[in-house]
C-alpha atoms as a PDB file:
ATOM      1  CA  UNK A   1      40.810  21.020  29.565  1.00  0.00           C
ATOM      2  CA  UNK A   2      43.445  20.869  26.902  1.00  0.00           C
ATOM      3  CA  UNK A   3      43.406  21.912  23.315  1.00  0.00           C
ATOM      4  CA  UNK A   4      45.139  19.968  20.609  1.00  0.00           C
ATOM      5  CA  UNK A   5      45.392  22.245  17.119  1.00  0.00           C
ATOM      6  CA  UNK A   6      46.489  20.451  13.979  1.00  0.00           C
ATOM      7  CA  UNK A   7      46.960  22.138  11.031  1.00  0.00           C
ATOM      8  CA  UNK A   8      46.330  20.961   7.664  1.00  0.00           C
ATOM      9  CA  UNK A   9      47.911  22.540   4.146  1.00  0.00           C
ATOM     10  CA  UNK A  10      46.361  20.651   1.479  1.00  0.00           C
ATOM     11  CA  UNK A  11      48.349  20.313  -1.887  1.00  0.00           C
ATOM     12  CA  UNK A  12      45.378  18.037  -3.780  1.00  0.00           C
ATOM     13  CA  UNK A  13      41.628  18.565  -3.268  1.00  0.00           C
ATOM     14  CA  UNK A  14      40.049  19.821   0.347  1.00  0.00           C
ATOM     15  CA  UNK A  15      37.506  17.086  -0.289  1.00  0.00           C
ATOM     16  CA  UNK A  16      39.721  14.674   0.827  1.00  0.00           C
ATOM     17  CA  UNK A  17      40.249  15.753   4.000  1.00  0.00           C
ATOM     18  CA  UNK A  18      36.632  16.235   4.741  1.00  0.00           C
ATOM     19  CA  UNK A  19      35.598  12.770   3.997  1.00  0.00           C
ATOM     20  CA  UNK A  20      38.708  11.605   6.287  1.00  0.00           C
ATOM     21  CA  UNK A  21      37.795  13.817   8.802  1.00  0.00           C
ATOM     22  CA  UNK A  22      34.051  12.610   8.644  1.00  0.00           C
ATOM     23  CA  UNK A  23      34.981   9.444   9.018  1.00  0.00           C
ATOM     24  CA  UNK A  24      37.667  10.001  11.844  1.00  0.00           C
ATOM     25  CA  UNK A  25      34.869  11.849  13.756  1.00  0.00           C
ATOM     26  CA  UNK A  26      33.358   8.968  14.239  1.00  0.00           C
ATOM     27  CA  UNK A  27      36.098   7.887  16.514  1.00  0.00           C
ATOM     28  CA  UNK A  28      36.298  11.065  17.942  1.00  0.00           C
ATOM     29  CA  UNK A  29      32.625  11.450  18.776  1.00  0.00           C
ATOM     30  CA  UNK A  30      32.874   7.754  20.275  1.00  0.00           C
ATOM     31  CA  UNK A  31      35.763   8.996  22.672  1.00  0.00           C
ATOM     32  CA  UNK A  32      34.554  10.248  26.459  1.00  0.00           C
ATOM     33  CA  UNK A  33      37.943  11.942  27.080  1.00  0.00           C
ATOM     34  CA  UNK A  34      37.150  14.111  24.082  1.00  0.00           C
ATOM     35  CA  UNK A  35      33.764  16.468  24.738  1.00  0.00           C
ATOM     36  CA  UNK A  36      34.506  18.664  21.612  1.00  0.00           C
ATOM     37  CA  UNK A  37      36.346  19.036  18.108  1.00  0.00           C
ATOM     38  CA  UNK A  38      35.377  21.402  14.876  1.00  0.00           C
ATOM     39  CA  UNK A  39      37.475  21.696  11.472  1.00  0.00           C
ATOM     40  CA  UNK A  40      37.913  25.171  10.434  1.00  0.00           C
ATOM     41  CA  UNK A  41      39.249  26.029   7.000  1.00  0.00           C
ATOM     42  CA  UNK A  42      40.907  29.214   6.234  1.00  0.00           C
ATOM     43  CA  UNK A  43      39.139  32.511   4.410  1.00  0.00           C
ATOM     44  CA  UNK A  44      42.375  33.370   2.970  1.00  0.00           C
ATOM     45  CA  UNK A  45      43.961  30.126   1.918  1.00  0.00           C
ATOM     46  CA  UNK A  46      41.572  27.318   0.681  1.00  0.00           C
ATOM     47  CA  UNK A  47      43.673  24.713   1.412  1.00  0.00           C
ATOM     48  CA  UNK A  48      44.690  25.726   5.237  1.00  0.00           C
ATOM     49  CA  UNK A  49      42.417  24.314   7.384  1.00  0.00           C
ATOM     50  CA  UNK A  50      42.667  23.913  11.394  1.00  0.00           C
ATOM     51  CA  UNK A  51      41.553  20.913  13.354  1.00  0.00           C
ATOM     52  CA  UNK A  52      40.850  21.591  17.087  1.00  0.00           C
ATOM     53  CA  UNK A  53      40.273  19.463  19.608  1.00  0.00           C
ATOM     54  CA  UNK A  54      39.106  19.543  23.056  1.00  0.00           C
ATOM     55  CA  UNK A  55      40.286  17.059  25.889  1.00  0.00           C
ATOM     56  CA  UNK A  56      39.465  16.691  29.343  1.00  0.00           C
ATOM     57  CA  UNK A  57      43.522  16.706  30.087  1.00  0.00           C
ATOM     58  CA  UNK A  58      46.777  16.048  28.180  1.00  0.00           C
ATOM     59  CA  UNK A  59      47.249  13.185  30.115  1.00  0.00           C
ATOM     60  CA  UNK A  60      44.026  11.626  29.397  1.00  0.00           C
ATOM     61  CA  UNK A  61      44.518  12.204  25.722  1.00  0.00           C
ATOM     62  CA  UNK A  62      48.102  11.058  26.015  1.00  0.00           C
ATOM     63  CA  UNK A  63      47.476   7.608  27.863  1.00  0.00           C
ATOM     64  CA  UNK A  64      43.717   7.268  26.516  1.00  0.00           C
ATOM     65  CA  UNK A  65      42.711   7.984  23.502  1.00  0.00           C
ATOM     66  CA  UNK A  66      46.130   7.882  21.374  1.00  0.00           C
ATOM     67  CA  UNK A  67      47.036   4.484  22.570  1.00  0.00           C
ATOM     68  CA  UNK A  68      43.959   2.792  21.198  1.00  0.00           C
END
């Protein structure tokens, strides 16, 4: 399993990202290499938030998923 971790610092509104993360779930959820994801936003700094991502390997993710 590998873990991909973006991180996100916002300088406009936090909705944004939510709605673009909504809809890029659905390509997420649609992707077999990919059994798990969350979005996490920081306690301490509003606009921090944390994308992680679970694959079933790098190169799966790699060859897969970000070539479509």
């Amino acid at each position: 399993m590998t873990a991909e971790h973006i991180r996100h610092n916002l300088t406009t509104v936090p909705d944004a990202l939510d709605a673009a993360h909504a809809e890029a779930g659905n390509h997420l959820a649609a992707a077999p290499e990919r059994p798990g994801y969350d979005l996490a936003q920081c306690d301490d700094d509003l606009q921090s938030f944390i994308l992680r991502a679970h694959w079933i390997s790098g190169d799966v993710h790699m060859a897969g998923f970000r070539r479509v």
